[in-house]
PDB file of N, CA and C in Angstrom:
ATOM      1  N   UNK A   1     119.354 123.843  71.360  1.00  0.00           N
ATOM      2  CA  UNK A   1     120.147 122.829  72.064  1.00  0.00           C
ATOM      3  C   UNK A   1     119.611 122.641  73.487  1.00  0.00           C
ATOM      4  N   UNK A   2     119.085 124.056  74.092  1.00  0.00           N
ATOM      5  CA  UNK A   2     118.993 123.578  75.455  1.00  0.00           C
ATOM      6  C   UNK A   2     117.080 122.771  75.684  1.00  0.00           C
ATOM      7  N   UNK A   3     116.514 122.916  74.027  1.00  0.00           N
ATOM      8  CA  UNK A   3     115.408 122.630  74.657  1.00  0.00           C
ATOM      9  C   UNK A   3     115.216 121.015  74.375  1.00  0.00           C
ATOM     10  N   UNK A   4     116.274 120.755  73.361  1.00  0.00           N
ATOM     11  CA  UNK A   4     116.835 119.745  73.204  1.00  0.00           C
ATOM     12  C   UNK A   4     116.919 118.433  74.897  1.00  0.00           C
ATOM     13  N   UNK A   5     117.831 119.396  75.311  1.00  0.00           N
ATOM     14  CA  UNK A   5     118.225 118.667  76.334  1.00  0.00           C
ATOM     15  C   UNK A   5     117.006 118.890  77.894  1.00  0.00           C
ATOM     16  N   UNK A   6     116.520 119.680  78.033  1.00  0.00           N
ATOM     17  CA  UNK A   6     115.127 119.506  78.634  1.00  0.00           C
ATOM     18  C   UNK A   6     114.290 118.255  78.395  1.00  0.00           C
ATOM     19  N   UNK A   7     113.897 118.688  77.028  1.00  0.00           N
ATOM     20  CA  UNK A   7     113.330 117.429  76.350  1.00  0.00           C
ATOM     21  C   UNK A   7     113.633 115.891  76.713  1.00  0.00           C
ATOM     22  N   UNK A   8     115.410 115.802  76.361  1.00  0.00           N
ATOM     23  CA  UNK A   8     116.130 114.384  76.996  1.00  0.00           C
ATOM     24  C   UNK A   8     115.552 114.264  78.401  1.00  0.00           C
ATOM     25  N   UNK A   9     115.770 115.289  79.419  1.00  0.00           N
ATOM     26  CA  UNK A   9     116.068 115.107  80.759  1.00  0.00           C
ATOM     27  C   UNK A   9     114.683 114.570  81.039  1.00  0.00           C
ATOM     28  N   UNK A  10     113.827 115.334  80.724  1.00  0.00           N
ATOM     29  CA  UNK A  10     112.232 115.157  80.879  1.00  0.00           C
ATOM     30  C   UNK A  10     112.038 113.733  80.760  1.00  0.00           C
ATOM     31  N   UNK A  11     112.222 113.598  79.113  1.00  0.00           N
ATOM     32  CA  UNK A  11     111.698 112.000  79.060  1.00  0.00           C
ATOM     33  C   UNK A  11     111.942 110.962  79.825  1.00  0.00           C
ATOM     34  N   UNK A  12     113.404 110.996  79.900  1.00  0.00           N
ATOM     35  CA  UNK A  12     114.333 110.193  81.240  1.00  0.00           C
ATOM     36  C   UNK A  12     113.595 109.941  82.223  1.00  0.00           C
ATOM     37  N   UNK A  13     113.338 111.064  82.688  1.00  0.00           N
ATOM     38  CA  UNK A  13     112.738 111.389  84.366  1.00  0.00           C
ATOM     39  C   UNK A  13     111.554 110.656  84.670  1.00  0.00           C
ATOM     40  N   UNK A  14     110.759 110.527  82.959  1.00  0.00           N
ATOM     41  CA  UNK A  14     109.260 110.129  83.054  1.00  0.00           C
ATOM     42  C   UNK A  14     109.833 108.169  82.914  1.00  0.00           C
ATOM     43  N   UNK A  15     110.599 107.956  82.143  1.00  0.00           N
ATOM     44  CA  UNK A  15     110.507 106.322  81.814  1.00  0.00           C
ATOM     45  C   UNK A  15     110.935 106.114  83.429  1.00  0.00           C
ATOM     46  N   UNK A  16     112.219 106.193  83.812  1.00  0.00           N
ATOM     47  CA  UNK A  16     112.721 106.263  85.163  1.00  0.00           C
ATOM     48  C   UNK A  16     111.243 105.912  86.128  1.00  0.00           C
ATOM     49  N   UNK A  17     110.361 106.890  86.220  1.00  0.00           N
ATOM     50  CA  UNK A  17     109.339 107.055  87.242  1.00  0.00           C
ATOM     51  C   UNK A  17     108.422 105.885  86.791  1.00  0.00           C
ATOM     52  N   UNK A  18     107.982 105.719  85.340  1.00  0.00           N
ATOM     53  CA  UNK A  18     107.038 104.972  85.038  1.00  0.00           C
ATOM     54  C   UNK A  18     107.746 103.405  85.404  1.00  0.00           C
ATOM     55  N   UNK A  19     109.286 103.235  85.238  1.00  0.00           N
ATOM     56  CA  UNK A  19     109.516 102.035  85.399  1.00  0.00           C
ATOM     57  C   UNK A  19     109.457 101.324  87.010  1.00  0.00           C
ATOM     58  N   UNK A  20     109.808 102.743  87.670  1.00  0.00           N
ATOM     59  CA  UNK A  20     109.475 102.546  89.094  1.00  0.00           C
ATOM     60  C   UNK A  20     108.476 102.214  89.458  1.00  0.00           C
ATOM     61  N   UNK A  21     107.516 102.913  89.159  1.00  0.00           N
ATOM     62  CA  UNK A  21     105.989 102.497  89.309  1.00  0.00           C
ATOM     63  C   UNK A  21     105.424 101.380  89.045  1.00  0.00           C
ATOM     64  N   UNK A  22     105.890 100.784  88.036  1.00  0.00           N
ATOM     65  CA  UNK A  22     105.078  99.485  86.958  1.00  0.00           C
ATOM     66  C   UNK A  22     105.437  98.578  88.191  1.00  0.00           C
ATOM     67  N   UNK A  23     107.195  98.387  88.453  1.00  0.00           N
ATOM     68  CA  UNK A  23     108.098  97.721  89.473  1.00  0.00           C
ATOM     69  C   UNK A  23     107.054  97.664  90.997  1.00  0.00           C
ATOM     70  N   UNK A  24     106.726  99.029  91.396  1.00  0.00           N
ATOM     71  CA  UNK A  24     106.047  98.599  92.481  1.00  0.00           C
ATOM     72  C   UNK A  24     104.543  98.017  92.708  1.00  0.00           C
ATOM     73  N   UNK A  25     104.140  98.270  91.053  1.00  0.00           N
ATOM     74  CA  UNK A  25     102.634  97.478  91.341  1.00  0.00           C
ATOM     75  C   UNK A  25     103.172  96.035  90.988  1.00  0.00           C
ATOM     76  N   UNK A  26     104.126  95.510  90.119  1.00  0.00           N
ATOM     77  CA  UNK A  26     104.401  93.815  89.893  1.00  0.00           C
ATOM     78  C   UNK A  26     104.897  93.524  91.381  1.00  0.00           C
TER      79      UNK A  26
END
């Protein structure tokens, strides 16, 4: 369960950042 939720948090963290990023190069 908890690696479960690592896993969630992680991915989150990465779309979050990547969407930020994409946002500041458009």
């Amino acid at each position: 369960m908890l690696h479960i939720l690592v896993v969630t948090t992680t991915l989150l963290h990465f779309m979050v950042t990547t969407h930020h990023h994409c946002k500041v190069i458009a």
